[in-house]
C-alpha atoms as a PDB file:
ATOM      1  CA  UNK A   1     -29.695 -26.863 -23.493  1.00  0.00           C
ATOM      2  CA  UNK A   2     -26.067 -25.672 -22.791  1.00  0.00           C
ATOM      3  CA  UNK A   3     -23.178 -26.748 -24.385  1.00  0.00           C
ATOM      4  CA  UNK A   4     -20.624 -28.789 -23.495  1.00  0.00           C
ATOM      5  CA  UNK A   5     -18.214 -25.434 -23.175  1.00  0.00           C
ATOM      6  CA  UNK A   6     -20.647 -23.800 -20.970  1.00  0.00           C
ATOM      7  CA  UNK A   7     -20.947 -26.884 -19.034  1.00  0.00           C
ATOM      8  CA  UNK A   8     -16.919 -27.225 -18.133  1.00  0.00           C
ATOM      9  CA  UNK A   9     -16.823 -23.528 -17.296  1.00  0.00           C
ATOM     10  CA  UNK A  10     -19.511 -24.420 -15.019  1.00  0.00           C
ATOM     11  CA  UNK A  11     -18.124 -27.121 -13.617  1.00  0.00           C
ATOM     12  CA  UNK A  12     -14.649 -25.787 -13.239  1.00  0.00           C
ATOM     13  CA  UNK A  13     -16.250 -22.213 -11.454  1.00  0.00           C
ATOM     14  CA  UNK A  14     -18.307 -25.043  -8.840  1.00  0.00           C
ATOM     15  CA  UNK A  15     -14.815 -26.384  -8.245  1.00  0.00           C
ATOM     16  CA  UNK A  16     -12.952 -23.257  -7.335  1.00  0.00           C
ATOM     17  CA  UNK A  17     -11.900 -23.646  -3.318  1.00  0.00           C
ATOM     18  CA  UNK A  18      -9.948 -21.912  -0.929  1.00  0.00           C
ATOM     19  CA  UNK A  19      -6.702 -19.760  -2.616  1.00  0.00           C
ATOM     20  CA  UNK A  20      -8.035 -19.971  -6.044  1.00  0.00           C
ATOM     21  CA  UNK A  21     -11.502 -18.656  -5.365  1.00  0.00           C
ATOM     22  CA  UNK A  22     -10.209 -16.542  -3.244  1.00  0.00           C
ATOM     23  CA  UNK A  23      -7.671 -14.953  -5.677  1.00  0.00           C
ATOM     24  CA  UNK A  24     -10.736 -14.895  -8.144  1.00  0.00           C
ATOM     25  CA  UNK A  25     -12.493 -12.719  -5.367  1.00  0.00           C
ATOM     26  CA  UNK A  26      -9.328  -9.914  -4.797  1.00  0.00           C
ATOM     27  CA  UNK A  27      -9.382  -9.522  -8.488  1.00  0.00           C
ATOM     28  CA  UNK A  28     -13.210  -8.923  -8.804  1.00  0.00           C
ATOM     29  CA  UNK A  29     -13.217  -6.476  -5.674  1.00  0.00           C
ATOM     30  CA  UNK A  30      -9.944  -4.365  -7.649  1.00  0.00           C
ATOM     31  CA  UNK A  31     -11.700  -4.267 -10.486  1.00  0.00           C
ATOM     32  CA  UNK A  32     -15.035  -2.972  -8.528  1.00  0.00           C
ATOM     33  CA  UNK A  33     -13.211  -0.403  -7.173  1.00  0.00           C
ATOM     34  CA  UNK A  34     -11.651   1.084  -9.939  1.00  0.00           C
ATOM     35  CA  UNK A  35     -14.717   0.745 -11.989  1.00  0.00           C
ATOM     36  CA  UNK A  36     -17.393   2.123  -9.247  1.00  0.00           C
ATOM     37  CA  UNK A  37     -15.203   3.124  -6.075  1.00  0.00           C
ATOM     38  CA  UNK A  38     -15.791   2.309  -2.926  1.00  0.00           C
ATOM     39  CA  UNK A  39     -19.147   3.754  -2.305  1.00  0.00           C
ATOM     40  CA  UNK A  40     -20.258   2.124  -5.693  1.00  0.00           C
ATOM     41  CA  UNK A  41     -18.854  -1.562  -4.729  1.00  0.00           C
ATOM     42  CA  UNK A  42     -21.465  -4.122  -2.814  1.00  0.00           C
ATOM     43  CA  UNK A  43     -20.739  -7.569  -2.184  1.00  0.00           C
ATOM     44  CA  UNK A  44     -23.604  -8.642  -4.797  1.00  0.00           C
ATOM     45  CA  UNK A  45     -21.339  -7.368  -7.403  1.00  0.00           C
ATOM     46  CA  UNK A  46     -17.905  -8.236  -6.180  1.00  0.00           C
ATOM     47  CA  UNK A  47     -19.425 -11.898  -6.207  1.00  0.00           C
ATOM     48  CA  UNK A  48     -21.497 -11.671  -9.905  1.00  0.00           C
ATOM     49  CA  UNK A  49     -17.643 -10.385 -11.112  1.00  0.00           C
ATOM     50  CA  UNK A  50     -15.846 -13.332  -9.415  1.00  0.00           C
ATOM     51  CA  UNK A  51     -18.838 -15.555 -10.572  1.00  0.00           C
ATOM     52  CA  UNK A  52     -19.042 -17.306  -7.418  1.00  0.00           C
ATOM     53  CA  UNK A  53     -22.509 -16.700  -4.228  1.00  0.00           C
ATOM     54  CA  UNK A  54     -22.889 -13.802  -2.645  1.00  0.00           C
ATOM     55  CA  UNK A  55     -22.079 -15.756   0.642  1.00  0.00           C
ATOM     56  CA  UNK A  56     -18.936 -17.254  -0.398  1.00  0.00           C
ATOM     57  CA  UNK A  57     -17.598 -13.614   0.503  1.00  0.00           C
ATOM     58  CA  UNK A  58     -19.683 -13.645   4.034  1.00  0.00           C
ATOM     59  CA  UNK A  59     -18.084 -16.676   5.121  1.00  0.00           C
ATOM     60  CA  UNK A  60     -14.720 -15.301   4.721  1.00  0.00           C
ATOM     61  CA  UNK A  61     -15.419 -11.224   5.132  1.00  0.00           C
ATOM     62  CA  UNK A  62     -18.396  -9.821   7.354  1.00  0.00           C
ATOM     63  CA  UNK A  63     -18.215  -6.433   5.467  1.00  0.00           C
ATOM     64  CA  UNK A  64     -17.290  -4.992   2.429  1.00  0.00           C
ATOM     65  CA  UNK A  65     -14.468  -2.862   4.040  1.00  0.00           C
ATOM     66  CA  UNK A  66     -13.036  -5.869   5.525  1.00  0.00           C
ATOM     67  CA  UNK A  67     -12.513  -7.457   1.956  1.00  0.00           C
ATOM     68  CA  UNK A  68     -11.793  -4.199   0.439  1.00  0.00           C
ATOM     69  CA  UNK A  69      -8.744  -4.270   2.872  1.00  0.00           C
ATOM     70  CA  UNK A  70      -7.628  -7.633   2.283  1.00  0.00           C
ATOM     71  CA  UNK A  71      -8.117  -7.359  -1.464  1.00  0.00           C
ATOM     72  CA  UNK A  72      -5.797  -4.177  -1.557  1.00  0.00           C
ATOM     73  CA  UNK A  73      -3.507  -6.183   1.215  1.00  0.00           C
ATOM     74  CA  UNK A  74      -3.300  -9.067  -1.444  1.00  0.00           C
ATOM     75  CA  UNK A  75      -2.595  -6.117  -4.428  1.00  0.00           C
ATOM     76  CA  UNK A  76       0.471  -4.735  -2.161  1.00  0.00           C
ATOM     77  CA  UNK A  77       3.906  -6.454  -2.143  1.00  0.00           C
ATOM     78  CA  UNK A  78       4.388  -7.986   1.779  1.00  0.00           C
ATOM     79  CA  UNK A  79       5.641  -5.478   4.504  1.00  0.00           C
ATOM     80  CA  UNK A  80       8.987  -7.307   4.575  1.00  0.00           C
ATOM     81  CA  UNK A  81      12.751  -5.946   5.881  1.00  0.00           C
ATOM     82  CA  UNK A  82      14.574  -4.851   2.662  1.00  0.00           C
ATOM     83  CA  UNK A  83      17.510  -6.513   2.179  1.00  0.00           C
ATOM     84  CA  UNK A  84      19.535  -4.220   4.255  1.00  0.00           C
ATOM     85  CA  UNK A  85      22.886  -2.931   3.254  1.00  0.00           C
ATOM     86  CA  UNK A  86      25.401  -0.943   5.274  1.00  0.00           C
ATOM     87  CA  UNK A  87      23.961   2.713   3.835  1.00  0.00           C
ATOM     88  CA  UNK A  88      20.854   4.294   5.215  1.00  0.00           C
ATOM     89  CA  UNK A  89      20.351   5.844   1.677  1.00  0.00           C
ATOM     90  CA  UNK A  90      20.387   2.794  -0.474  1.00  0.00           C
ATOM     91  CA  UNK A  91      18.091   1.225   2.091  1.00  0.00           C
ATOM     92  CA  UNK A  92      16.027   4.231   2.031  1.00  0.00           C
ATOM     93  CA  UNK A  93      15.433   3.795  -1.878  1.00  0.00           C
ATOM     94  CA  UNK A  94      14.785   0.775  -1.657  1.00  0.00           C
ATOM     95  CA  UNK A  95      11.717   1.014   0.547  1.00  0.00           C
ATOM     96  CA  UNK A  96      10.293   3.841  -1.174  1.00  0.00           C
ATOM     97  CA  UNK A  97      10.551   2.141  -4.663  1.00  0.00           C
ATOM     98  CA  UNK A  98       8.992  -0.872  -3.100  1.00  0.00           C
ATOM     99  CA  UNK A  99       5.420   1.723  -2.023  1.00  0.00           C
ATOM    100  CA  UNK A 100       5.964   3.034  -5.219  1.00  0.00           C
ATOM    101  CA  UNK A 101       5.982  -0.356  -7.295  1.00  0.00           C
ATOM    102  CA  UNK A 102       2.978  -0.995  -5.233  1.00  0.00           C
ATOM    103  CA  UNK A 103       1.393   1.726  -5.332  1.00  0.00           C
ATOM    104  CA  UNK A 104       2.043   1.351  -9.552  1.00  0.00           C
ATOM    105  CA  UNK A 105       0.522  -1.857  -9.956  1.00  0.00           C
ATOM    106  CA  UNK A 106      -2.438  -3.740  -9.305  1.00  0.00           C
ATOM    107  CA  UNK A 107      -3.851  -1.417  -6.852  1.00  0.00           C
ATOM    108  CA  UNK A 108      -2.865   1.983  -8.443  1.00  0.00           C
ATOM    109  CA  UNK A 109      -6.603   3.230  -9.403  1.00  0.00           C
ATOM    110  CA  UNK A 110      -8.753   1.492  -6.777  1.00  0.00           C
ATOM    111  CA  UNK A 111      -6.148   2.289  -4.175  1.00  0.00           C
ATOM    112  CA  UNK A 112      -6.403   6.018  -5.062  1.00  0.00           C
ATOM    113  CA  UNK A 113      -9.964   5.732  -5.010  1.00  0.00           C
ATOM    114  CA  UNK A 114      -9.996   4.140  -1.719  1.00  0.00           C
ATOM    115  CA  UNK A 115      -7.598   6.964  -0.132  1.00  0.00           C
ATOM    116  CA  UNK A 116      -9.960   9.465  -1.357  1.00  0.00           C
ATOM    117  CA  UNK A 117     -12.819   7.910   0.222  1.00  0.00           C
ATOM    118  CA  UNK A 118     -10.882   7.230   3.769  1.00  0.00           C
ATOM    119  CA  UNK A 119     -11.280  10.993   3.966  1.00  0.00           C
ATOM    120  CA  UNK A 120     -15.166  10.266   4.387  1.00  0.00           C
ATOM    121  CA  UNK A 121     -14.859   7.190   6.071  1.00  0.00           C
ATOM    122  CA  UNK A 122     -12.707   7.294   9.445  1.00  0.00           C
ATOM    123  CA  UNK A 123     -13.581   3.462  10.496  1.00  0.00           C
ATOM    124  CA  UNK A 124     -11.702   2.773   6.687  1.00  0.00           C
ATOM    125  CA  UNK A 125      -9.310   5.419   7.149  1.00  0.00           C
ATOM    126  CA  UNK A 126      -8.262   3.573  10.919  1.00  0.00           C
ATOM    127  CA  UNK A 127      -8.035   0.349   9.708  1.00  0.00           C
ATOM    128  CA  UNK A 128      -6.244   1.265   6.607  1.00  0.00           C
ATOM    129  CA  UNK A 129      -3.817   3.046   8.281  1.00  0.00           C
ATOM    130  CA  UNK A 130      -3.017  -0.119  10.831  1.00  0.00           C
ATOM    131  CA  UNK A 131      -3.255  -2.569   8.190  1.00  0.00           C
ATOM    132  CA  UNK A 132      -1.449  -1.443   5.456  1.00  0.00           C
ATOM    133  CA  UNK A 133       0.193   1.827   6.361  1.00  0.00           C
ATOM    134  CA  UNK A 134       1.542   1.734   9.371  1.00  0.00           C
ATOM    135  CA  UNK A 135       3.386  -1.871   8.978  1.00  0.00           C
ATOM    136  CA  UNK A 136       5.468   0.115   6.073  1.00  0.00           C
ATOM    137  CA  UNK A 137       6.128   2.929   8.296  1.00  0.00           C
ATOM    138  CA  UNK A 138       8.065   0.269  10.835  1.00  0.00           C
ATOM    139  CA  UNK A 139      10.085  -0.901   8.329  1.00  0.00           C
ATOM    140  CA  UNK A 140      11.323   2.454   7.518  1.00  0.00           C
ATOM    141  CA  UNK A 141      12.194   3.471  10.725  1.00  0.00           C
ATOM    142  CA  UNK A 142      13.855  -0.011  11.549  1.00  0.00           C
ATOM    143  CA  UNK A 143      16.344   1.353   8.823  1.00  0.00           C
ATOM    144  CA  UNK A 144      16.875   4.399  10.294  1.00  0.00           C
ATOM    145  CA  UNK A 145      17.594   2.936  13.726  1.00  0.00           C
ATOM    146  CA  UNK A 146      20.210   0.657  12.326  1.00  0.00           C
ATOM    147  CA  UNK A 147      21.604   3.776  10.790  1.00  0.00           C
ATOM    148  CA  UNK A 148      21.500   5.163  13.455  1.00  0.00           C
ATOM    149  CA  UNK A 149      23.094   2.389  15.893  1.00  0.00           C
ATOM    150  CA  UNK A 150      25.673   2.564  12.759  1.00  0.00           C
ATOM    151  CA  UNK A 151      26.307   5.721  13.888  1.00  0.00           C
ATOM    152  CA  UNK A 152      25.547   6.645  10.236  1.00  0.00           C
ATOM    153  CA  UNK A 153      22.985   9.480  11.469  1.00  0.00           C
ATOM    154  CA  UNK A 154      23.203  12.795  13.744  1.00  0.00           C
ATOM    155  CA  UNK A 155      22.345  11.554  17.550  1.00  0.00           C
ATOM    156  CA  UNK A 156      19.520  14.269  17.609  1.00  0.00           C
ATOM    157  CA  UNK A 157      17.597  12.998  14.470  1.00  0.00           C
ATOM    158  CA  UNK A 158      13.595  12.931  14.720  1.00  0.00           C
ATOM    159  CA  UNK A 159      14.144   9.340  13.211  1.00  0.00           C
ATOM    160  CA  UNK A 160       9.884   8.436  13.787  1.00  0.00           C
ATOM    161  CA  UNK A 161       9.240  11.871  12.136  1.00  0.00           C
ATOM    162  CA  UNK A 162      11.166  11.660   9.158  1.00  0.00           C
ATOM    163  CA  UNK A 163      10.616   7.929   8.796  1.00  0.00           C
ATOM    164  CA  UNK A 164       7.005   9.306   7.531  1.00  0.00           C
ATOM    165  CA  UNK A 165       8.465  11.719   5.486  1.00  0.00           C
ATOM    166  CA  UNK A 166       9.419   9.577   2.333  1.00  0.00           C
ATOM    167  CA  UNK A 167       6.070   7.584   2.519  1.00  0.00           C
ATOM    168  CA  UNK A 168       4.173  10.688   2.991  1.00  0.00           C
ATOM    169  CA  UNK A 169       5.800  12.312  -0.060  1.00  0.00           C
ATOM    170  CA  UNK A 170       5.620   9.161  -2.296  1.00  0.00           C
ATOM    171  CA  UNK A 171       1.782   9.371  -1.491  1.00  0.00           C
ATOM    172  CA  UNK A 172       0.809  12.483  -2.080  1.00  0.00           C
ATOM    173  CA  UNK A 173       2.795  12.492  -5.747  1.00  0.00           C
ATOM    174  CA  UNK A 174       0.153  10.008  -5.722  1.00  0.00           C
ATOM    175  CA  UNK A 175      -2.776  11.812  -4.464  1.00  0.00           C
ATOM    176  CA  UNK A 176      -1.452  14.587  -6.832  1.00  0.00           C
ATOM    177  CA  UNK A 177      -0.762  13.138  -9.899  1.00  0.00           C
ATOM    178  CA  UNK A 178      -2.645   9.767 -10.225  1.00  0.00           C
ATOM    179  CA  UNK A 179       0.743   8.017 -10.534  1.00  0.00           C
ATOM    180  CA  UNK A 180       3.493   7.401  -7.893  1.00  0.00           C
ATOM    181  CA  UNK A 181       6.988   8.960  -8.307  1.00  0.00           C
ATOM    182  CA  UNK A 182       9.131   7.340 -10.665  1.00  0.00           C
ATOM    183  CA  UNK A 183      12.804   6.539  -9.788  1.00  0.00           C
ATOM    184  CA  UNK A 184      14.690   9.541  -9.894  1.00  0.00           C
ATOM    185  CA  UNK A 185      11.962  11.486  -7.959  1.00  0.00           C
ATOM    186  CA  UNK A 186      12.829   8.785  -5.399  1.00  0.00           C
ATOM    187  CA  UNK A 187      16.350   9.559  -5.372  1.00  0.00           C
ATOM    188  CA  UNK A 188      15.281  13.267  -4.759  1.00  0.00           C
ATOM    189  CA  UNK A 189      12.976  12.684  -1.958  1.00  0.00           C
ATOM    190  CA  UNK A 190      16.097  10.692  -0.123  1.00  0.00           C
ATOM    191  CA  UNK A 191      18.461  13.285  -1.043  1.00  0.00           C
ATOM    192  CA  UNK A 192      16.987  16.508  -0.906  1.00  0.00           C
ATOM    193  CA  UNK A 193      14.675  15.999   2.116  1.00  0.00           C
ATOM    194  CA  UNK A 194      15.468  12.500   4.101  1.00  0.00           C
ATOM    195  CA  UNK A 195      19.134  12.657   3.900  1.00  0.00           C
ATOM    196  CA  UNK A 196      19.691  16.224   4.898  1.00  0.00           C
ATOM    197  CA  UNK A 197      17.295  15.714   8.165  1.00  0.00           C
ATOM    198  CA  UNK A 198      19.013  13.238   9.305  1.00  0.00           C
ATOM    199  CA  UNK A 199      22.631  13.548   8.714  1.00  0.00           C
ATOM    200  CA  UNK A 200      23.007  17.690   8.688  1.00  0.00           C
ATOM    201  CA  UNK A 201      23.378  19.340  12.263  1.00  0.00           C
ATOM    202  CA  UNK A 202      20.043  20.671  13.350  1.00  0.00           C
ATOM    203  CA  UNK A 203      19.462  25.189  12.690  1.00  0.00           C
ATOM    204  CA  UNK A 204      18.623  27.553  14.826  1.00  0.00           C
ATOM    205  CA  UNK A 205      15.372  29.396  14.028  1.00  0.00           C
ATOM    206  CA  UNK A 206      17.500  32.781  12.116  1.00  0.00           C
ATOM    207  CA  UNK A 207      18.970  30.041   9.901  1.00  0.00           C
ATOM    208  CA  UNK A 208      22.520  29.370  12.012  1.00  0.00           C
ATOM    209  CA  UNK A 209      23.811  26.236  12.763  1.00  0.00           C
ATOM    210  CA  UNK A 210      23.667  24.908  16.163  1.00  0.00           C
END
């Protein structure tokens, strides 16, 4: 006969509705992935981890990839507009170092695992690149276009291009290392790479300015 402990955790588990289970569910899937990967997680064993049925996680997610994507959505701080000042550098920081918080916490080893795996998996790679990615990309180059209608940048500056630039560097310290750059390798990135492209006048292929 169980206990009276067993029974309450029973119990309490039988009560768990909508944000709470569901915020029991993200953390099983993170931990899935960074124990087994994506090829290794299956919805029986996201939901034996989150001890809830197997189609709790149907009725809210017809495949694993969709609730792989919301659980790393969940694990990622919002795509929000930084809190803007009146320099394209400091605004630039600040949007790296919030990818590379992200990309630092919760979802630092199943979201490397998942990145490798989008390189097998196009259908993942698409939607993880229009859910998550590209969101972040817009709110790099809205600061660059306010820079720009600051008249803060040079009038011929690839700002779409080089909004990708940080992000793409930030990611592949990532991909690299297993750990996203810390804060003064942020500073670099905007210094040594972002700021020049945007603010120096463009060269001429022999390495003259225009």
């Amino acid at each position: 006969m169980a206990d009276s402990g067993t029974r309450d955790q029973t119990a309490a588990q039988s009560r768990r509705r909508g944000a709470v289970l569901e915020q029991a569910i993200y953390q099983a899937t993170l931990r899935e992935l960074a124990t087994l990967g994506y090829n290794g997680l299956t919805m029986e064993g996201v939901a034996r981890r989150a001890q809830t049925g197997k189609a709790a996680l149907y009725r809210r997610w017809p495949s694993k990839k969709d609730l792989v994507l919301d659980a790393l959505l969940h694990a990622l701080p919002e795509a929000r507009e930084i809190a803007a000042s009146d320099s394209a550098r400091d605004n630039l920081i600040a949007a790296l170092t919030i990818m590379s918080d992200a990309l630092a916490g919760e979802m630092a080893a199943p979201g490397l695992g998942v990145m490798l795996e989008m390189l097998r998996e196009p259908e993942l790679r698409q939607a993880f690149g229009s859910r998550i990615i590209e969101p972040r990309l817009r709110l790099v180059e809205a600061i660059l276009h306010r820079a720009a209608a600051r008249g803060e940048l040079r009038a011929d500056a690839e700002l779409p291009l080089i909004a990708r630039t940080g992000p793409a560097l930030v990611m592949q310290t990532f991909l690299l290392t297993g750990t996203p750059p810390a804060a003064a390798e942020l500073s670099r990135i905007v210094d040594a790479v972002l700021m020049p492209l945007l603010t120096e006048p463009g060269r001429s292929e022999d390495g003259s300015q225009d």
